[in-house]
PDB file of N, CA and C in Angstrom:
ATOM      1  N   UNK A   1      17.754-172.746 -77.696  1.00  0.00           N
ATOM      2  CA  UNK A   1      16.387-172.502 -77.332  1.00  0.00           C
ATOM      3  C   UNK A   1      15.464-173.497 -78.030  1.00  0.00           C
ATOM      4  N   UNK A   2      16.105-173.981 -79.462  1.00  0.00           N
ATOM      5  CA  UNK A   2      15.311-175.271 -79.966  1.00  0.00           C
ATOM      6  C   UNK A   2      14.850-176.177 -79.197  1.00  0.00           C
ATOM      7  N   UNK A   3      16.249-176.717 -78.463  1.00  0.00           N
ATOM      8  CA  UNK A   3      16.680-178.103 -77.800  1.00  0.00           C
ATOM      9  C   UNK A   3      15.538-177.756 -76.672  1.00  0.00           C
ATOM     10  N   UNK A   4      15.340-176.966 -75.823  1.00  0.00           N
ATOM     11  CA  UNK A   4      14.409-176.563 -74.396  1.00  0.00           C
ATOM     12  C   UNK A   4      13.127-176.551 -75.284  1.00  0.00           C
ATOM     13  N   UNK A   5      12.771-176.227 -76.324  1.00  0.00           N
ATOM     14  CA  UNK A   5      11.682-176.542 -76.964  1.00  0.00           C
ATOM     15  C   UNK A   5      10.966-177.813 -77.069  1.00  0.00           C
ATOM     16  N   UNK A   6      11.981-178.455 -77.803  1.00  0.00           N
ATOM     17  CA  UNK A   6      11.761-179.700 -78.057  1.00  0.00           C
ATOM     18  C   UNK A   6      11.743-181.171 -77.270  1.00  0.00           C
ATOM     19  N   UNK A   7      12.729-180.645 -76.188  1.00  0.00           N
ATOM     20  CA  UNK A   7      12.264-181.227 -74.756  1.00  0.00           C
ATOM     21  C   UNK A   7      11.880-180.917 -74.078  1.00  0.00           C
ATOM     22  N   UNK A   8      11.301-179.445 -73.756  1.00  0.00           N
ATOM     23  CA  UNK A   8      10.271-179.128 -72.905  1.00  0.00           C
ATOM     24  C   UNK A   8      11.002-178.778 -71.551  1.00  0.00           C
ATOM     25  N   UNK A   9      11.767-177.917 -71.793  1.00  0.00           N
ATOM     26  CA  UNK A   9      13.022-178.128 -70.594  1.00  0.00           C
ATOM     27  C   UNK A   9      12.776-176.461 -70.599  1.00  0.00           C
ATOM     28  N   UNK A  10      12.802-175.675 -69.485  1.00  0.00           N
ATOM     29  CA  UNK A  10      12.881-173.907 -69.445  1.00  0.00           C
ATOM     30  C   UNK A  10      14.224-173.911 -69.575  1.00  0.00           C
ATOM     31  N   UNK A  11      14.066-172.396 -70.079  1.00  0.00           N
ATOM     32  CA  UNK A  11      15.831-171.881 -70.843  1.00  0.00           C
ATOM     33  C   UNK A  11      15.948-170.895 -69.359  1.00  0.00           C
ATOM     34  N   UNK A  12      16.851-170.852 -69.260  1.00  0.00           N
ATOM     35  CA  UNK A  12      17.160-169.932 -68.270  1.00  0.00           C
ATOM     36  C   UNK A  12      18.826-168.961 -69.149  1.00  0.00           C
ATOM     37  N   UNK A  13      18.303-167.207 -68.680  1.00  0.00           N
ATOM     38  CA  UNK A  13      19.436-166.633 -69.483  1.00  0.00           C
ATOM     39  C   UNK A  13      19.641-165.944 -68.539  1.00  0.00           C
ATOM     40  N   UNK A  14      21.250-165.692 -68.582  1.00  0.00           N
ATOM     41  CA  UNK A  14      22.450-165.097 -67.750  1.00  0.00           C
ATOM     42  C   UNK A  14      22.742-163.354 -68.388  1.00  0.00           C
ATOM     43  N   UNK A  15      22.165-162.455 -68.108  1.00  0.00           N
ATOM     44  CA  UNK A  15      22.336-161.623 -68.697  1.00  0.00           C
ATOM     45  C   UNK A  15      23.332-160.764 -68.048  1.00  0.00           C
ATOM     46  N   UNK A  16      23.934-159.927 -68.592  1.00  0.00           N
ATOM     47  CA  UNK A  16      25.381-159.476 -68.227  1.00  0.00           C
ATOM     48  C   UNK A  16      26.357-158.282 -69.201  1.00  0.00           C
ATOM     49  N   UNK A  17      25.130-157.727 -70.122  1.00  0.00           N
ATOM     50  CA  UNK A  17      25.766-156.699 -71.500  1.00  0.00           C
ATOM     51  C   UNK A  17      25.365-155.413 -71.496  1.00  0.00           C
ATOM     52  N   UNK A  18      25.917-154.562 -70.913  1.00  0.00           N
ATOM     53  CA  UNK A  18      25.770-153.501 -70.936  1.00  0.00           C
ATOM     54  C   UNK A  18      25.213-152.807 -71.997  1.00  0.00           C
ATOM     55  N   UNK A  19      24.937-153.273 -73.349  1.00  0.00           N
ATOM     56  CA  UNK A  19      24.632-152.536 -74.853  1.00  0.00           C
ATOM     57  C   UNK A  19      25.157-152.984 -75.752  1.00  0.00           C
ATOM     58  N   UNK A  20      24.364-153.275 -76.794  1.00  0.00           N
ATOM     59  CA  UNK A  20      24.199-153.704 -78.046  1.00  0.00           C
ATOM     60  C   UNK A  20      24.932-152.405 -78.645  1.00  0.00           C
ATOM     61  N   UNK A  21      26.074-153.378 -79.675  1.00  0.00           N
ATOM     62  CA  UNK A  21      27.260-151.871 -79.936  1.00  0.00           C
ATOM     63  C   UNK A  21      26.413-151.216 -81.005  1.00  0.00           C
ATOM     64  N   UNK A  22      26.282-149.777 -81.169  1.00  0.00           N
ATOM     65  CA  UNK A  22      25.147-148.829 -82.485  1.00  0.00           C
ATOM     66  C   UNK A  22      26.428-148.453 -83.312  1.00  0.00           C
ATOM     67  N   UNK A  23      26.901-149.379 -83.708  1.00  0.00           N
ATOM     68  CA  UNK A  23      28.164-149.245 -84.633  1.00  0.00           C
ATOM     69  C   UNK A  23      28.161-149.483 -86.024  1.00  0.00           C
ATOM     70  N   UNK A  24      28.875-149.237 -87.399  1.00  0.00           N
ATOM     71  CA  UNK A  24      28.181-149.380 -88.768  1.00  0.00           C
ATOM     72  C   UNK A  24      29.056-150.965 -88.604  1.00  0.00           C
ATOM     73  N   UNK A  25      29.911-151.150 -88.042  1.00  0.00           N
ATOM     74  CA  UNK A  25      30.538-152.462 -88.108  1.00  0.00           C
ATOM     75  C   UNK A  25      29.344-153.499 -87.771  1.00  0.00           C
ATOM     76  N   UNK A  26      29.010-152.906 -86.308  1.00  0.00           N
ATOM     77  CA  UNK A  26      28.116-154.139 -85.838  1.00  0.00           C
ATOM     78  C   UNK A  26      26.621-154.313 -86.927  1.00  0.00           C
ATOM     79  N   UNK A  27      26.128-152.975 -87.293  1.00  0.00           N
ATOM     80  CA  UNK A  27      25.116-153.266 -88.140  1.00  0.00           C
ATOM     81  C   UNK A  27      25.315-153.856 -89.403  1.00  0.00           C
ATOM     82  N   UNK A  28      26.521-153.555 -90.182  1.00  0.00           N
ATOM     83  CA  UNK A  28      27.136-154.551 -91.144  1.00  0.00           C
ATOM     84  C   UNK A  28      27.058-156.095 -91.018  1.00  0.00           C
ATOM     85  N   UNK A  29      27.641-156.292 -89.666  1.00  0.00           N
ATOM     86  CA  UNK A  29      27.596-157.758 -89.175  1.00  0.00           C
ATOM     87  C   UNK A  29      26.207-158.231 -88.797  1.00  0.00           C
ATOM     88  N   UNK A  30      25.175-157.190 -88.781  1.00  0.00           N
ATOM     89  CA  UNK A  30      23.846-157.999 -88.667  1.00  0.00           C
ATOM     90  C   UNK A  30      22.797-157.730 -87.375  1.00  0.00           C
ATOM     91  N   UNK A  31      23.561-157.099 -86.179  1.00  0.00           N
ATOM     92  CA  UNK A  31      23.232-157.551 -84.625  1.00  0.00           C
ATOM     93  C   UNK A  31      21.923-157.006 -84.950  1.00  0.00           C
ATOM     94  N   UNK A  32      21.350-156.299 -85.940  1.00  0.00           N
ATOM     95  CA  UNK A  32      19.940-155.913 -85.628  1.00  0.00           C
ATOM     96  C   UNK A  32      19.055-156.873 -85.958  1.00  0.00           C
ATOM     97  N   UNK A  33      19.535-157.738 -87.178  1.00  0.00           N
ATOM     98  CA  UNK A  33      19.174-159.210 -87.287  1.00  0.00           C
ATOM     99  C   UNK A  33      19.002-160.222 -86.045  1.00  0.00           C
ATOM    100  N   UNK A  34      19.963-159.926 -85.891  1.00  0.00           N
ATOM    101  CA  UNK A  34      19.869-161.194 -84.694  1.00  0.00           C
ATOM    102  C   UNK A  34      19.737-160.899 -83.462  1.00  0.00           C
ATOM    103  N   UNK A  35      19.589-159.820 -83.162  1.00  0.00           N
ATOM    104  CA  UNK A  35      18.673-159.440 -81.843  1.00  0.00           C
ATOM    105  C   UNK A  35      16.855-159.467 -82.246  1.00  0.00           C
ATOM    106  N   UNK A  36      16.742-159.270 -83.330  1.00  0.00           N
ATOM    107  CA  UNK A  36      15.240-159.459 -83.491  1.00  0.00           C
ATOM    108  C   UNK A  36      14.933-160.663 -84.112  1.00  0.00           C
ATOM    109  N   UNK A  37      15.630-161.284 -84.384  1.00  0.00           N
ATOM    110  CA  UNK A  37      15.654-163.020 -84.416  1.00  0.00           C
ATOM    111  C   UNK A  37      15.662-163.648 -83.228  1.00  0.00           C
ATOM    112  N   UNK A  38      16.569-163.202 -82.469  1.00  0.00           N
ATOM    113  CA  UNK A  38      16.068-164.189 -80.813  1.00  0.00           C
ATOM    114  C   UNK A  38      15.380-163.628 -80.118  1.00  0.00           C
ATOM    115  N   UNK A  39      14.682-162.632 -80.412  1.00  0.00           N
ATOM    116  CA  UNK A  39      13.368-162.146 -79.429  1.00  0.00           C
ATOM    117  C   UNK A  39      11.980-162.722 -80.108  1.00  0.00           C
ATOM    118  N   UNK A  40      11.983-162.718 -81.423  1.00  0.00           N
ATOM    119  CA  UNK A  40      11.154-163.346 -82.010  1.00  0.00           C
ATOM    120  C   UNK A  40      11.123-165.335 -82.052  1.00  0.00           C
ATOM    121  N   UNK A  41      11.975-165.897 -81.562  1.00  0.00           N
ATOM    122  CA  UNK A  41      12.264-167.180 -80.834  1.00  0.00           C
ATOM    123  C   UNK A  41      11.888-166.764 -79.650  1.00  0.00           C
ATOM    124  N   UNK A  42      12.509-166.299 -78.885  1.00  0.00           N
ATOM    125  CA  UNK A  42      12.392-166.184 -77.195  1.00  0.00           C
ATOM    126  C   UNK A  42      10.948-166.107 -77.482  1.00  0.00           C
ATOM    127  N   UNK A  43       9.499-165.346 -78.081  1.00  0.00           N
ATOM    128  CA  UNK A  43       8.414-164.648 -77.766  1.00  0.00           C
ATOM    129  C   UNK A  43       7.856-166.672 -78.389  1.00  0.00           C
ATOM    130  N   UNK A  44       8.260-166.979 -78.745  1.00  0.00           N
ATOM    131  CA  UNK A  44       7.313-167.930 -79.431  1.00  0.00           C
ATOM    132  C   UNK A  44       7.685-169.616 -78.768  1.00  0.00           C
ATOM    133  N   UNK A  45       8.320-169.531 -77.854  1.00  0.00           N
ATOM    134  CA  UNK A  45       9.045-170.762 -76.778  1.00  0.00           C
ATOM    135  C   UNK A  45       7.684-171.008 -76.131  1.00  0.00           C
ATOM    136  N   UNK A  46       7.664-172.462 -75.879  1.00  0.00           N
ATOM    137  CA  UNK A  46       6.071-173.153 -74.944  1.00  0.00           C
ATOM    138  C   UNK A  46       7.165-173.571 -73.643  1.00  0.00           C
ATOM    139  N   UNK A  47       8.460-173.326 -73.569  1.00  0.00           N
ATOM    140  CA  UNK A  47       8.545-173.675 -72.105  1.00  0.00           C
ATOM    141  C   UNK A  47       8.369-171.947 -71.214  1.00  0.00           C
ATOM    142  N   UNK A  48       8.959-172.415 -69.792  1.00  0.00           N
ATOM    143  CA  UNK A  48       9.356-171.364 -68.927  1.00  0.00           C
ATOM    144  C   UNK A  48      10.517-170.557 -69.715  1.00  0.00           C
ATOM    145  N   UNK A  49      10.609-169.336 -69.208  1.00  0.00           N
ATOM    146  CA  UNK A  49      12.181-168.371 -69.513  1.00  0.00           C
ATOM    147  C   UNK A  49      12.335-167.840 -68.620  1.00  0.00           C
ATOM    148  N   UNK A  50      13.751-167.693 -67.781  1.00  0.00           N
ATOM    149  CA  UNK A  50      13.983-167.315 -66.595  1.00  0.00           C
ATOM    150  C   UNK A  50      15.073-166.466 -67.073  1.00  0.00           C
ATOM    151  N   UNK A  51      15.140-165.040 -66.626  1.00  0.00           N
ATOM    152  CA  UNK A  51      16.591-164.061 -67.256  1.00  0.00           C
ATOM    153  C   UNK A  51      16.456-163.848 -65.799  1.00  0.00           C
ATOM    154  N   UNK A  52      18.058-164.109 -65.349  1.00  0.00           N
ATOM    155  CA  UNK A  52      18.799-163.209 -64.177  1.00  0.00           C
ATOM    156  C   UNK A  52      19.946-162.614 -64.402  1.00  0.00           C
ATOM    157  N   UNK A  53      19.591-161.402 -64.222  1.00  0.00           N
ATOM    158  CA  UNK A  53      20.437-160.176 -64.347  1.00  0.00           C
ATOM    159  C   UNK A  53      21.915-159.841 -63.581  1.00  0.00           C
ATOM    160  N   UNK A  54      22.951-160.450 -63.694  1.00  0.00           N
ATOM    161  CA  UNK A  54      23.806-160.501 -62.884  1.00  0.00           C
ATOM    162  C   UNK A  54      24.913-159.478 -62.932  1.00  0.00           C
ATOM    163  N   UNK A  55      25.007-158.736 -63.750  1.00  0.00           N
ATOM    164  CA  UNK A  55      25.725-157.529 -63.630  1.00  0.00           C
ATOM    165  C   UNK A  55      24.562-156.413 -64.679  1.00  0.00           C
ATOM    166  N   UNK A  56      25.782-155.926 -65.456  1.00  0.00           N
ATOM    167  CA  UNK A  56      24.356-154.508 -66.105  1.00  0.00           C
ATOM    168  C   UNK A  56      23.734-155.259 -67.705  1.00  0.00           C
ATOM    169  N   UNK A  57      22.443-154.615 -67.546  1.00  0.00           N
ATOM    170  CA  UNK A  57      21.339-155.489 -68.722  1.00  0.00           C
ATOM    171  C   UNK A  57      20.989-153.914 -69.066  1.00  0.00           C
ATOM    172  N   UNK A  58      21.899-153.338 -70.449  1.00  0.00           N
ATOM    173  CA  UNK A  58      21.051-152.094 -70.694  1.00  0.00           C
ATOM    174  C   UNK A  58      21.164-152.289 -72.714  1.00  0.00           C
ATOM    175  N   UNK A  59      20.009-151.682 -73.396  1.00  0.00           N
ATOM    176  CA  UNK A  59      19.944-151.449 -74.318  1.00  0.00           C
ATOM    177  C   UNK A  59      18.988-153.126 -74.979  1.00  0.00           C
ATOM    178  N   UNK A  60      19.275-153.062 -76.168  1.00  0.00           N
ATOM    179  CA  UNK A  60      19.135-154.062 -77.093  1.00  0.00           C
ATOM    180  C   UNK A  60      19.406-155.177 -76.444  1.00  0.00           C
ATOM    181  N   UNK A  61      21.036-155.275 -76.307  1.00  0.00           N
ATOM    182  CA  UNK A  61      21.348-156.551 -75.840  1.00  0.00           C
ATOM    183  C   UNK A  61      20.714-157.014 -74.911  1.00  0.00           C
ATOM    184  N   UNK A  62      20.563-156.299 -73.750  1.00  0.00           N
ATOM    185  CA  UNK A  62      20.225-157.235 -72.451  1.00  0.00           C
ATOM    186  C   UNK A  62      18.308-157.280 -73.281  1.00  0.00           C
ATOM    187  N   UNK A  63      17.335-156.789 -74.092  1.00  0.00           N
ATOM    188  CA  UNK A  63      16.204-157.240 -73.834  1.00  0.00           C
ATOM    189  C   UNK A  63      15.941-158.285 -74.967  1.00  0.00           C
ATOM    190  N   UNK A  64      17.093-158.414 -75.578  1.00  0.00           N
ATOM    191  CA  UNK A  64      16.985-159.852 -76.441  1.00  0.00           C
ATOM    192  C   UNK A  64      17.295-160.975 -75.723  1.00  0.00           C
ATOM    193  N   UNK A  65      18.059-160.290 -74.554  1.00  0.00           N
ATOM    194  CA  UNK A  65      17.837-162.199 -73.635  1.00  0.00           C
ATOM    195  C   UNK A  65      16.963-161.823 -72.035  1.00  0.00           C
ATOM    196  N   UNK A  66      16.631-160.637 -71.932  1.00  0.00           N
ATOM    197  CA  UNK A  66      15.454-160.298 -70.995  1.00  0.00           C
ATOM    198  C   UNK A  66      14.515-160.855 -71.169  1.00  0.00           C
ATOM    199  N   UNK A  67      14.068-161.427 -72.661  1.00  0.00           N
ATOM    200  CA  UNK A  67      12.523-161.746 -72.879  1.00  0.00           C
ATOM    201  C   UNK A  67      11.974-162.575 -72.062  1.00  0.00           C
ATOM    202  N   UNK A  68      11.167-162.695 -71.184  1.00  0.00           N
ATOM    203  CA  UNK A  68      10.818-163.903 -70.310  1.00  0.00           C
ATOM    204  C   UNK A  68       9.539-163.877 -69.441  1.00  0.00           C
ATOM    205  N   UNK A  69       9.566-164.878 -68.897  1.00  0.00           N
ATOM    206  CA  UNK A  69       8.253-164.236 -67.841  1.00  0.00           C
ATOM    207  C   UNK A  69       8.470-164.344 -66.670  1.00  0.00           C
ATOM    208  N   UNK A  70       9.521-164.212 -66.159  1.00  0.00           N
ATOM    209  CA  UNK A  70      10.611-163.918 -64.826  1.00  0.00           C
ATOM    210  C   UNK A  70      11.704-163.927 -64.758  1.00  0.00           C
ATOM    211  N   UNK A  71      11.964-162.224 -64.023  1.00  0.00           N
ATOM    212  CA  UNK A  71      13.413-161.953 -64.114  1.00  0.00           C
ATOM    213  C   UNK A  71      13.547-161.674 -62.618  1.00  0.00           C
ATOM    214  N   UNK A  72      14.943-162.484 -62.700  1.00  0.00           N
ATOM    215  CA  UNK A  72      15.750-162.246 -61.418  1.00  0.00           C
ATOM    216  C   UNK A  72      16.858-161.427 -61.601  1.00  0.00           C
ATOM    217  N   UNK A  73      17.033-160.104 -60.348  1.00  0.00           N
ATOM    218  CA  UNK A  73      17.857-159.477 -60.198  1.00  0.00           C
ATOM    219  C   UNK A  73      19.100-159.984 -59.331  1.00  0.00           C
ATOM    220  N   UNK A  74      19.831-159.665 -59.592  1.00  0.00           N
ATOM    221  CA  UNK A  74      20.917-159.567 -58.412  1.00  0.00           C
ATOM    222  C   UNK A  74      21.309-158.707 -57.741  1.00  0.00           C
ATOM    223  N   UNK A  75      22.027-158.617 -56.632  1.00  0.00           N
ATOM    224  CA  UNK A  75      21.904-157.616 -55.563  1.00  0.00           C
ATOM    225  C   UNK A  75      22.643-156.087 -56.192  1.00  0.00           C
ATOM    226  N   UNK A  76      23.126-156.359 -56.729  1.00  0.00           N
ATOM    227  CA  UNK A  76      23.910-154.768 -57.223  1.00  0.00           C
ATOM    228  C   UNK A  76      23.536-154.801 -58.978  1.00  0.00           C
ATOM    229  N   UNK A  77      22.710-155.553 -59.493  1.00  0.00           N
ATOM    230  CA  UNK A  77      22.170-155.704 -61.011  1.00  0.00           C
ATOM    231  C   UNK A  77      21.867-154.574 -61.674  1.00  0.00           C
ATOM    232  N   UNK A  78      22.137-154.005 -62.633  1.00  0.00           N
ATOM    233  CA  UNK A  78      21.428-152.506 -63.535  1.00  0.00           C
ATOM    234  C   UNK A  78      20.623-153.343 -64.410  1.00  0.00           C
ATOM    235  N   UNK A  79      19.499-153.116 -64.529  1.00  0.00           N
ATOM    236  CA  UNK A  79      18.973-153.161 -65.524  1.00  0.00           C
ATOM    237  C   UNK A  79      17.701-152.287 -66.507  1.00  0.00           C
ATOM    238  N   UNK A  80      18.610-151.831 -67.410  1.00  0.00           N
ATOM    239  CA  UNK A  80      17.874-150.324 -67.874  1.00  0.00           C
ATOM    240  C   UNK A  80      17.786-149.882 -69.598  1.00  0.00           C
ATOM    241  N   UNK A  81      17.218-149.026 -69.904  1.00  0.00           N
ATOM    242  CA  UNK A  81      16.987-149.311 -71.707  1.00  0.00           C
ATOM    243  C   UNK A  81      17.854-148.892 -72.098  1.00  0.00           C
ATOM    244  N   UNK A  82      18.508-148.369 -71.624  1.00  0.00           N
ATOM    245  CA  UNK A  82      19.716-147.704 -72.097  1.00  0.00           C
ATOM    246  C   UNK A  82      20.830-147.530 -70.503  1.00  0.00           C
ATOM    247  N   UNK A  83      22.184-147.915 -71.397  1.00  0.00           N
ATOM    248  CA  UNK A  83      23.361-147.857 -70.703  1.00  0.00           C
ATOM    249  C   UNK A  83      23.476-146.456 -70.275  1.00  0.00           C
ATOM    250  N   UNK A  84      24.259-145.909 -69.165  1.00  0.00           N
ATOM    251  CA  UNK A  84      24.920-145.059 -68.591  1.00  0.00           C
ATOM    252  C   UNK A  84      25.594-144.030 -69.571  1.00  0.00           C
ATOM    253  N   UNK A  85      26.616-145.058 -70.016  1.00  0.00           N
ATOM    254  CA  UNK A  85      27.199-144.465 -70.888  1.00  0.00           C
ATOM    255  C   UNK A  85      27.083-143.811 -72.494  1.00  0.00           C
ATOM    256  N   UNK A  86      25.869-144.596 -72.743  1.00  0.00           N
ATOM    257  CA  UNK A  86      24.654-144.308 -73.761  1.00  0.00           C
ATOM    258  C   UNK A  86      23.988-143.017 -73.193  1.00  0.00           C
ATOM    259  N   UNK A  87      23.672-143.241 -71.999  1.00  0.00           N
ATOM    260  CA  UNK A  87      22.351-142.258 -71.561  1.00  0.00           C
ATOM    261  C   UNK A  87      23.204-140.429 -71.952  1.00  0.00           C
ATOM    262  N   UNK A  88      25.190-140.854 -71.411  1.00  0.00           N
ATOM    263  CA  UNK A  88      25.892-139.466 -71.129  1.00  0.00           C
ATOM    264  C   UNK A  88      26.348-139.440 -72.588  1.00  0.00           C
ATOM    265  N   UNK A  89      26.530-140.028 -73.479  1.00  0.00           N
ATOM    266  CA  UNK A  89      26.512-139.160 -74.871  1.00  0.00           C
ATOM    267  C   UNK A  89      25.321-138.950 -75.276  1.00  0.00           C
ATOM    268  N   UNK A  90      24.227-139.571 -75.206  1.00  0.00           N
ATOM    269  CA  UNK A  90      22.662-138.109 -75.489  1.00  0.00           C
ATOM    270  C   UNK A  90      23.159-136.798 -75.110  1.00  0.00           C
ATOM    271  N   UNK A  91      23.098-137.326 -73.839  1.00  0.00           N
ATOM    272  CA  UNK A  91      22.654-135.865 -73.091  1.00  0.00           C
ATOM    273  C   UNK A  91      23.866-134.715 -73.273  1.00  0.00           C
ATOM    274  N   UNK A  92      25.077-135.173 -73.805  1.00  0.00           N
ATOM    275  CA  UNK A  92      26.124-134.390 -73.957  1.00  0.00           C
ATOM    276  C   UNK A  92      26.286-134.091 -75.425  1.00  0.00           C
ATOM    277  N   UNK A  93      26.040-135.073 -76.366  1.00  0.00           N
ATOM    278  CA  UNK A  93      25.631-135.132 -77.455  1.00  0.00           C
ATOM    279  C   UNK A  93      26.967-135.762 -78.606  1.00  0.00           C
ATOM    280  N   UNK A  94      27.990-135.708 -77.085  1.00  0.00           N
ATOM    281  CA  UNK A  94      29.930-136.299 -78.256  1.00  0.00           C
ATOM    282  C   UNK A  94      30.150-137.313 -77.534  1.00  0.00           C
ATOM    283  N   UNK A  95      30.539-138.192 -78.070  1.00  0.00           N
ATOM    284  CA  UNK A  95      31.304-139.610 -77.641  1.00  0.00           C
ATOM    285  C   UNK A  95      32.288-138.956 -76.487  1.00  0.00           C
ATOM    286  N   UNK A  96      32.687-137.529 -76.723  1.00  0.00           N
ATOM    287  CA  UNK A  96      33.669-137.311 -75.673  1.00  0.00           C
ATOM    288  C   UNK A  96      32.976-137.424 -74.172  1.00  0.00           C
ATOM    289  N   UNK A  97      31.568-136.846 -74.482  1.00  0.00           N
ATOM    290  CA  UNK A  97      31.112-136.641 -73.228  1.00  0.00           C
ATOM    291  C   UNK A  97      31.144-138.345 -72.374  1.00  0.00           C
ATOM    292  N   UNK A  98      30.900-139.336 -73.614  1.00  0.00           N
ATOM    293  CA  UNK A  98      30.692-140.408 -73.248  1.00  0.00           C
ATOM    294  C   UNK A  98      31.961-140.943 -72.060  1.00  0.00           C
ATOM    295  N   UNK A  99      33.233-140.650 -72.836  1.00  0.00           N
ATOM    296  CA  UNK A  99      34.245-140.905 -72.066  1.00  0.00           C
ATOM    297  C   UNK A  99      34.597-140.473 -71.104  1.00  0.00           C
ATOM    298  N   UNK A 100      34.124-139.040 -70.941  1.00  0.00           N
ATOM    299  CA  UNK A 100      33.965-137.740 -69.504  1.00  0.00           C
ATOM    300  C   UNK A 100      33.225-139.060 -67.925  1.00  0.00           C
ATOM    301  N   UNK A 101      31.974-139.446 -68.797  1.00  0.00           N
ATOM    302  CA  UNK A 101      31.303-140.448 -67.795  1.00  0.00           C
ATOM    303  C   UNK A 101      31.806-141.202 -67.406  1.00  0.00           C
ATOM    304  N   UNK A 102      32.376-142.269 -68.185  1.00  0.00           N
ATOM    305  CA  UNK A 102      33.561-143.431 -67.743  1.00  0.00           C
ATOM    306  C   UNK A 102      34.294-143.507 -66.950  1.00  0.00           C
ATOM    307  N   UNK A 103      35.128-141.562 -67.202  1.00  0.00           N
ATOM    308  CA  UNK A 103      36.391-141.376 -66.059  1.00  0.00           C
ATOM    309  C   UNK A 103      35.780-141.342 -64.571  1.00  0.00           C
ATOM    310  N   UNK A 104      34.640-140.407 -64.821  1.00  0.00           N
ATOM    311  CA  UNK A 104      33.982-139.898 -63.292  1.00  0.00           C
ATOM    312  C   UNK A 104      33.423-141.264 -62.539  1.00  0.00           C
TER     313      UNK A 104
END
């Protein structure tokens, strides 16, 4: 995102992640860092940003490379704040329920 900076070139992002993992591994490793590190880049870019959504864009992940000022969908694209499978362990409240969703 430097390099499109610095030449003045629009970034265009391929989004495609169902969710940013809410895991003690992944937060160990940082992802809350560095999802609010490239949104805070993405927000401060002087070119264009183009995100097209080509399979599912839910949670964290997909709006750290959502940031833009036009998004393209694709014809069967999800894109939502939360995953499916996120949404069915809320509402069930056990990872089991999570997996209940998966099967169905």
């Amino acid at each position: 995102m430097r390099l499109a900076s610095k030449f003045r070139i629009p970034v265009v992002t391929l989004v495609d992640c169902p969710n940013a993992q809410a895991s003690y591994e992944s937060e160990h490793r940082g992802i809350a860092h560095a999802l609010a590190r490239n949104l805070a880049t993405m927000a401060n870019l002087p070119t264009p940003i183009v995100s097209v959504i080509i399979g599912e864009g839910g949670s964290g992940g997909a709006l750290a490379f959502g940031r833009c000022g036009t998004t393209v969908d694709a014809r069967d694209a999800i894109y939502s704040v939360i995953s499916p499978e996120g949404a069915a362990a809320i509402s069930t409240g056990t990872l089991e329920g999570q997996r209940q969703f998966r099967k169905s």
